[in-house]
N, C-alpha and C. Protein backbone atom coordinates (compact mmCIF):
# COMPACT_ATOMS: atom_id res chain seq x y z
N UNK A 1 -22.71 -6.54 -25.41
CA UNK A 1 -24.01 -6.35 -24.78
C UNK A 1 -24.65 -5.10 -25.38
N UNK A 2 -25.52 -4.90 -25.87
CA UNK A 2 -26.44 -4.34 -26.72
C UNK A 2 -26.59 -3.30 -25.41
N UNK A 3 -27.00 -1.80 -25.80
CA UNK A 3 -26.97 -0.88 -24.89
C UNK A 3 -26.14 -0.30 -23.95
N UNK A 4 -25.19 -1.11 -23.55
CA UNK A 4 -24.10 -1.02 -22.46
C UNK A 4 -23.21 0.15 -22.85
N UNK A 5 -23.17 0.96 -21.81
CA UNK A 5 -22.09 2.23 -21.34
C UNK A 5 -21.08 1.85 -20.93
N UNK A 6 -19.97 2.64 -21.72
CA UNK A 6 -18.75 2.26 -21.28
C UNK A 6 -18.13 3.19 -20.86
N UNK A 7 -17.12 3.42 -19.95
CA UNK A 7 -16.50 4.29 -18.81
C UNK A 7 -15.25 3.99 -19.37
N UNK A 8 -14.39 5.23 -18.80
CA UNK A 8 -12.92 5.28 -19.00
C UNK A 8 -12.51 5.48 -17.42
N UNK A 9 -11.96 5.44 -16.61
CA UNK A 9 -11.33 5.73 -15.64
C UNK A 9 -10.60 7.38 -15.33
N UNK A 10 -10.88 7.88 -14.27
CA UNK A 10 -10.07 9.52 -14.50
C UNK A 10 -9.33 9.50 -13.25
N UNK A 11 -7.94 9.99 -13.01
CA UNK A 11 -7.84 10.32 -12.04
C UNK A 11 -8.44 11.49 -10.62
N UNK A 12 -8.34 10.87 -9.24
CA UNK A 12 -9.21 11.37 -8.32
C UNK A 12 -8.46 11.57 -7.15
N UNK A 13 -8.06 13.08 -6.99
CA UNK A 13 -7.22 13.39 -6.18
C UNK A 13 -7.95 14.36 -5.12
N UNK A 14 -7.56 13.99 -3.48
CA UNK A 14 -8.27 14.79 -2.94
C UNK A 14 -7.08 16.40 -2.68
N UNK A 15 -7.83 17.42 -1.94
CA UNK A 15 -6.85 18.44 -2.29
C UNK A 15 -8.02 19.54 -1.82
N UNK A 16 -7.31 20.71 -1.00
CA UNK A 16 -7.74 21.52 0.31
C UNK A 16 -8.01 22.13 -1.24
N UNK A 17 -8.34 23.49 -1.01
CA UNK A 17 -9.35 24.72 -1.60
C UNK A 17 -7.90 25.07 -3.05
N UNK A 18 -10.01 25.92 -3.79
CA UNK A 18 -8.93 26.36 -5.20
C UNK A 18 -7.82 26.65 -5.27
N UNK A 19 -7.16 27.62 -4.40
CA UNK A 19 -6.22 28.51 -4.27
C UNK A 19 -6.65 29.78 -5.48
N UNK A 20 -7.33 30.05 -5.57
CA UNK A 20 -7.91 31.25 -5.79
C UNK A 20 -8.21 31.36 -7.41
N UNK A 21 -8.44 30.23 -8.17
CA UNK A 21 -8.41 30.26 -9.00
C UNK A 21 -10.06 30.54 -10.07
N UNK A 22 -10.24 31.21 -11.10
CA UNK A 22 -11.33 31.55 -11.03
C UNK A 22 -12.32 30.81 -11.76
N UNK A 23 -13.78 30.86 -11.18
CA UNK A 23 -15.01 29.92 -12.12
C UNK A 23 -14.79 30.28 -13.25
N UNK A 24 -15.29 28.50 -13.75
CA UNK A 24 -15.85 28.66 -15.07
C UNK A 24 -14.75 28.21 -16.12
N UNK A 25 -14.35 27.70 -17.21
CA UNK A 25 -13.80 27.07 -18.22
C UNK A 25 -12.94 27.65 -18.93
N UNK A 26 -13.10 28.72 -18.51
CA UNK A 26 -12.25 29.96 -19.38
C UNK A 26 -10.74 30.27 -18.31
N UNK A 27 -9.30 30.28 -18.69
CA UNK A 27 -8.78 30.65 -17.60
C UNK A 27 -8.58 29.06 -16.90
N UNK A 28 -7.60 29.76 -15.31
CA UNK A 28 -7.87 29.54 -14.38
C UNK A 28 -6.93 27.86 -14.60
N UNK A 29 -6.64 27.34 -13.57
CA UNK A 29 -5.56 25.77 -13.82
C UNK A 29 -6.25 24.97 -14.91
N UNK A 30 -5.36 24.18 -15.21
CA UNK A 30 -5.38 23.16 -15.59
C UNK A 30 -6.39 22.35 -15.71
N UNK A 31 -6.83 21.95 -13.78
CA UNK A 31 -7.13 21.35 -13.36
C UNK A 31 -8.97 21.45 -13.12
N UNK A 32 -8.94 23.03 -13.32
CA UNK A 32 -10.49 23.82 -13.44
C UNK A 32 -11.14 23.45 -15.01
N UNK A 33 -9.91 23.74 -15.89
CA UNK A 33 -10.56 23.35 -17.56
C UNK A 33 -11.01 22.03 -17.48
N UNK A 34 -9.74 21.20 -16.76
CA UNK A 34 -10.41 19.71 -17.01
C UNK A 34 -11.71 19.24 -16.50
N UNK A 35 -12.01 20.26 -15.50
CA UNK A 35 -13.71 20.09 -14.66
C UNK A 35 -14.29 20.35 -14.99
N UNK A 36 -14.32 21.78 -15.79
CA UNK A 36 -14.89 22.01 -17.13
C UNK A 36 -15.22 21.49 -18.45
N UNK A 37 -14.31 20.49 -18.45
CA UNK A 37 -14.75 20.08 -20.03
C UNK A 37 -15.62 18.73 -19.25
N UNK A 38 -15.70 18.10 -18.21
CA UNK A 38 -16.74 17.38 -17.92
C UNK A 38 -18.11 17.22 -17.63
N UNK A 39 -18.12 19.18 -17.47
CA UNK A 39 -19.40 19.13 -17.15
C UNK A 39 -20.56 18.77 -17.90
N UNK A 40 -21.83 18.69 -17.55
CA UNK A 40 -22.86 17.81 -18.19
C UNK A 40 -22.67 16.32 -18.89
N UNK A 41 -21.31 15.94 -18.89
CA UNK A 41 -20.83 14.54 -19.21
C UNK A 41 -21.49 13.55 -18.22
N UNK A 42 -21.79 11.87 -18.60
CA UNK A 42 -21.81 10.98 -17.59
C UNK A 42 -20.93 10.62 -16.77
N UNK A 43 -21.21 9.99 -15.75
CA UNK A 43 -20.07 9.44 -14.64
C UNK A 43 -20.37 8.79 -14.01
N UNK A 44 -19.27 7.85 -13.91
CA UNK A 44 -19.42 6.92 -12.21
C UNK A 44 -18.74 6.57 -11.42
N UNK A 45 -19.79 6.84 -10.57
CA UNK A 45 -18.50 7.24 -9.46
C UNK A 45 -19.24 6.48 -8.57
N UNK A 46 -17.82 6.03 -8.08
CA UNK A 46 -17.68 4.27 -6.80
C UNK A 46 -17.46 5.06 -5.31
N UNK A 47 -18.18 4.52 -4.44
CA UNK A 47 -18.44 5.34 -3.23
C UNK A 47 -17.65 4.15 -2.29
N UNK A 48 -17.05 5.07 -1.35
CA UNK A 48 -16.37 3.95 -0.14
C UNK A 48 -16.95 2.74 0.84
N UNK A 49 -18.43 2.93 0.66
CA UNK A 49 -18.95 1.95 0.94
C UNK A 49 -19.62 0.84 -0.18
N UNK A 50 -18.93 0.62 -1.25
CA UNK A 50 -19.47 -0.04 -2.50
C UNK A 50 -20.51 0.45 -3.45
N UNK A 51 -21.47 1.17 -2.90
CA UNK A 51 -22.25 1.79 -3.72
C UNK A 51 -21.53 2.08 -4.79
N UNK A 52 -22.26 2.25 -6.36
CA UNK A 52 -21.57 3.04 -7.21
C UNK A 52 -22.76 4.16 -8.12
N UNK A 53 -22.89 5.25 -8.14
CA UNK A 53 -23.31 6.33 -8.97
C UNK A 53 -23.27 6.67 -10.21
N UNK A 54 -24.57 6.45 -11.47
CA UNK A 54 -24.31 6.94 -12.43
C UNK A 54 -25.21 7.98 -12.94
N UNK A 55 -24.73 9.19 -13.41
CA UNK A 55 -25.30 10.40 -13.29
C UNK A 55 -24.45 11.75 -14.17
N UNK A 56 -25.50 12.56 -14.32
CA UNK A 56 -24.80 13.79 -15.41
C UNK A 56 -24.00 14.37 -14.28
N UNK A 57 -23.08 14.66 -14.37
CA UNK A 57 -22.02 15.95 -13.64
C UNK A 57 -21.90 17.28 -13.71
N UNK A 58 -22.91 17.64 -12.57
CA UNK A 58 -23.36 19.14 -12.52
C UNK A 58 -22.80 20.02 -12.16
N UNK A 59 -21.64 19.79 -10.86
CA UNK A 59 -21.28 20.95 -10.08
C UNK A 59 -20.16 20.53 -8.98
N UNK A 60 -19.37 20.70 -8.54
CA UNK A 60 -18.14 20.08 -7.66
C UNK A 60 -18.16 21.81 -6.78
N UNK A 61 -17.28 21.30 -5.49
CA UNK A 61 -16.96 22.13 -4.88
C UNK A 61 -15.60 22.09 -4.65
N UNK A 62 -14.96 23.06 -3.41
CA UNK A 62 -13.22 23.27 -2.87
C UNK A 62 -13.18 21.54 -2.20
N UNK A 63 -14.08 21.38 -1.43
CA UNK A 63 -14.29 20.09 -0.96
C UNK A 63 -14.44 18.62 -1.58
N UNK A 64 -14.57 18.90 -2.91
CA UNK A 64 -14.49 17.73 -4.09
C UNK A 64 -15.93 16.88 -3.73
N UNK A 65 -16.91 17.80 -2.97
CA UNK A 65 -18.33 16.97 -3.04
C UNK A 65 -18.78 17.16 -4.37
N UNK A 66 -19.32 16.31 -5.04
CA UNK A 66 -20.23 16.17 -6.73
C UNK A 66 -21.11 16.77 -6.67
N UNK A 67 -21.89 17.06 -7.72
CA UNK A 67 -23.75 16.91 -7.81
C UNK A 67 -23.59 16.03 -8.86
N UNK A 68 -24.82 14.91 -8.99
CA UNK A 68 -24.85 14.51 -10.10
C UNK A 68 -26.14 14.53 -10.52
N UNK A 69 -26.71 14.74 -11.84
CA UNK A 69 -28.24 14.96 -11.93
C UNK A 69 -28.38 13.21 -12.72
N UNK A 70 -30.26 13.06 -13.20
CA UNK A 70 -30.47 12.08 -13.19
C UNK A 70 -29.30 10.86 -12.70
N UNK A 71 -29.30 10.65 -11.22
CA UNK A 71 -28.27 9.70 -10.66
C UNK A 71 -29.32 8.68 -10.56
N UNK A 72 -28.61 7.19 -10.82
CA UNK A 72 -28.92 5.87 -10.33
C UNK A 72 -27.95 5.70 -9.47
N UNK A 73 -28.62 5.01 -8.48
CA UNK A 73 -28.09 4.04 -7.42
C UNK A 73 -27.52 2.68 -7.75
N UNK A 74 -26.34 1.96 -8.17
CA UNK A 74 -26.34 0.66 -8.22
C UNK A 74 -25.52 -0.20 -6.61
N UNK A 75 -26.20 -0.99 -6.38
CA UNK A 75 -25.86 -1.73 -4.96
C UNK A 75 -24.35 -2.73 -5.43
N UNK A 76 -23.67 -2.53 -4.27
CA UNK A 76 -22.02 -3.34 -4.31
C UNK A 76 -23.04 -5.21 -4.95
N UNK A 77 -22.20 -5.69 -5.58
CA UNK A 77 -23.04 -6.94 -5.71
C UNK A 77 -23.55 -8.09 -4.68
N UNK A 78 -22.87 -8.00 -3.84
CA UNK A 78 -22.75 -8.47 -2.38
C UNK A 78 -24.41 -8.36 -1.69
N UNK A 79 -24.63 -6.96 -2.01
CA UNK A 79 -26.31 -6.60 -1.35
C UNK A 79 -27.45 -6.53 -2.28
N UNK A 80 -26.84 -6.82 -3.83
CA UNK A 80 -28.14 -7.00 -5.00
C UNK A 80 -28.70 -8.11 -4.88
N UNK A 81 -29.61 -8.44 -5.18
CA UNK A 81 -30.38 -9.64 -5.79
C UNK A 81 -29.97 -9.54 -7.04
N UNK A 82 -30.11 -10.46 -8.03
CA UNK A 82 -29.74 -10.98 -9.28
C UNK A 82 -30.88 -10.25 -9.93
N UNK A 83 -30.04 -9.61 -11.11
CA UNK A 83 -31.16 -8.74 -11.94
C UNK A 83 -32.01 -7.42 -11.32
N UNK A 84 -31.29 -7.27 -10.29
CA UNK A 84 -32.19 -5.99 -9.48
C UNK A 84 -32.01 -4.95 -10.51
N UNK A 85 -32.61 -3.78 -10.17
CA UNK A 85 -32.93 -2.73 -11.08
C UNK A 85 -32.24 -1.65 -10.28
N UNK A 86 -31.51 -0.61 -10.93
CA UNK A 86 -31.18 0.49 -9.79
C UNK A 86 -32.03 1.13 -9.31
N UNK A 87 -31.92 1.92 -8.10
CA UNK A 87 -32.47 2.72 -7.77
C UNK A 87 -32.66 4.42 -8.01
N UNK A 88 -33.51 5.03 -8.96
CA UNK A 88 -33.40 6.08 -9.34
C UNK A 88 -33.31 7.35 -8.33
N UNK A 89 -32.09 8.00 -8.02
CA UNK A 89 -32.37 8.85 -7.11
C UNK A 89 -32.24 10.45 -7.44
N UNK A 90 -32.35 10.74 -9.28
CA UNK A 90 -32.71 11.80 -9.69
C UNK A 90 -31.58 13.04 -8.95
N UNK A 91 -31.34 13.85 -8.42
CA UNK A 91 -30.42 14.89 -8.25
C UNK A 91 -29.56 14.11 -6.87
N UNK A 92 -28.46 14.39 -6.74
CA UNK A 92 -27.61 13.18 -5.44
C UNK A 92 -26.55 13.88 -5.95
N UNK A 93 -26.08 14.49 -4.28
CA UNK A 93 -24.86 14.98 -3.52
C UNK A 93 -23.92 13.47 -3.38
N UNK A 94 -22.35 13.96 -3.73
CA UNK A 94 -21.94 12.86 -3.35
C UNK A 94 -20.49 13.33 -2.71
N UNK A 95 -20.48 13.32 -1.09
CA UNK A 95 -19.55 13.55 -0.18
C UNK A 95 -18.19 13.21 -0.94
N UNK A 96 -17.25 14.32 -1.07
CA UNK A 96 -15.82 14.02 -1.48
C UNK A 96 -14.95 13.05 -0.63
N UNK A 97 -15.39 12.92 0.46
CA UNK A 97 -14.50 11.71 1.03
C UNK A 97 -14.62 10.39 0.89
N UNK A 98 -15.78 10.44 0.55
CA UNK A 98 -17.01 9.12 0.16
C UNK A 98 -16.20 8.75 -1.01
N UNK A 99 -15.88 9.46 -2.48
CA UNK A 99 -15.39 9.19 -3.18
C UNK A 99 -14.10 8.34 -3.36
N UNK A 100 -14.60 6.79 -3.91
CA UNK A 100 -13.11 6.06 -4.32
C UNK A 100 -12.59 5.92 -5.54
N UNK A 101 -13.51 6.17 -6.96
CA UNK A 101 -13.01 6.71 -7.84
C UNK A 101 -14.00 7.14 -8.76
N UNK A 102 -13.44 7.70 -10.58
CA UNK A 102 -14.59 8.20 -10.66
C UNK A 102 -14.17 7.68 -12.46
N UNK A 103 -15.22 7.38 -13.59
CA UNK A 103 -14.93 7.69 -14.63
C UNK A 103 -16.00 7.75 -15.15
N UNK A 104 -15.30 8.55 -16.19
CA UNK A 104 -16.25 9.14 -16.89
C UNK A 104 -16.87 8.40 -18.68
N UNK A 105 -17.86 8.28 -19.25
CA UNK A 105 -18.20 7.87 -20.21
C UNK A 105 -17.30 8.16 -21.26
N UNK A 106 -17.27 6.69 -21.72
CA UNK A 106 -16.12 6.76 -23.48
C UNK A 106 -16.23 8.14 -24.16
N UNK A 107 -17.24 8.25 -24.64
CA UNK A 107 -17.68 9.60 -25.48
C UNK A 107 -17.33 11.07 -25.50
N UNK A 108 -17.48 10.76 -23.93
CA UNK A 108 -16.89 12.20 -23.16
C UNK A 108 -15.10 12.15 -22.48
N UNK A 109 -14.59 10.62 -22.32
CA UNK A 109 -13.17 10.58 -22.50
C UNK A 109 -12.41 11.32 -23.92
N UNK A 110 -13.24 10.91 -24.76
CA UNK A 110 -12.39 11.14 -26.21
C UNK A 110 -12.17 12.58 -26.05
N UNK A 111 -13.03 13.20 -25.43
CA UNK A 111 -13.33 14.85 -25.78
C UNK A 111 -12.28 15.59 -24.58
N UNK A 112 -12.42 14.90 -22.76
CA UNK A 112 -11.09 15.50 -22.18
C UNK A 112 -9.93 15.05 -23.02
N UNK A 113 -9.16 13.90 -23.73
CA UNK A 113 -7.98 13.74 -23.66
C UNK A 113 -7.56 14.66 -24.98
N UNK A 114 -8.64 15.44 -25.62
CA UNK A 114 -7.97 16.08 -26.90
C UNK A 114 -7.30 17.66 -26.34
């Protein structure tokens, strides 16, 4: 399909506060670089009520809520009409509990797994 984005899958673990570890890419777990090397990458991320989110990856918290900038809305297929169009919802918070999984664009896979 001509145009089509392709996603890799990432693991999505929930998990209480940093433990004191510090902002920013430099330093700090493992687990902070790897959030780091995603940032400004695409993503999508599947919400517990079917919704699914695709959007740049701006900002996470201790709470594992997202930001995602230019976000579309796509509806579970169940509530689309055929050929619907997403819904553009431009900057969108996305509740860490809400979250059922998340991946991130081919392009930007190649670049975490190096």
């Amino acid at each position: 399909m001509p145009g089509a984005r392709h996603f890799r899958r990432i693991a999505v673990r929930s998990h209480g506060g940093t433990g004191g570890e510090r902002e920013g890419g430099e330093g700090g777990s493992p687990h902070a670089r790897r959030l780091a090397a995603l940032l400004n990458r695409s993503l999508r991320v599947r919400m517990s009520d079917g919704r699914t989110l695709v959007g740049t990856f701006l900002c996470t918290d201790r709470d594992a809520n997202i930001i995602l900038g230019s976000a579309q809305e796509f509806l579970k297929a169940a509530d689309a009409f055929p050929g619907s169009e997403p819904r553009v919802l431009g900057l969108a918070m996305v509740p860490g509990h809400h979250i059922v999984s998340i991946e991130v664009e081919r392009d930007a896979a190649a670049a975490l797994c190096s």
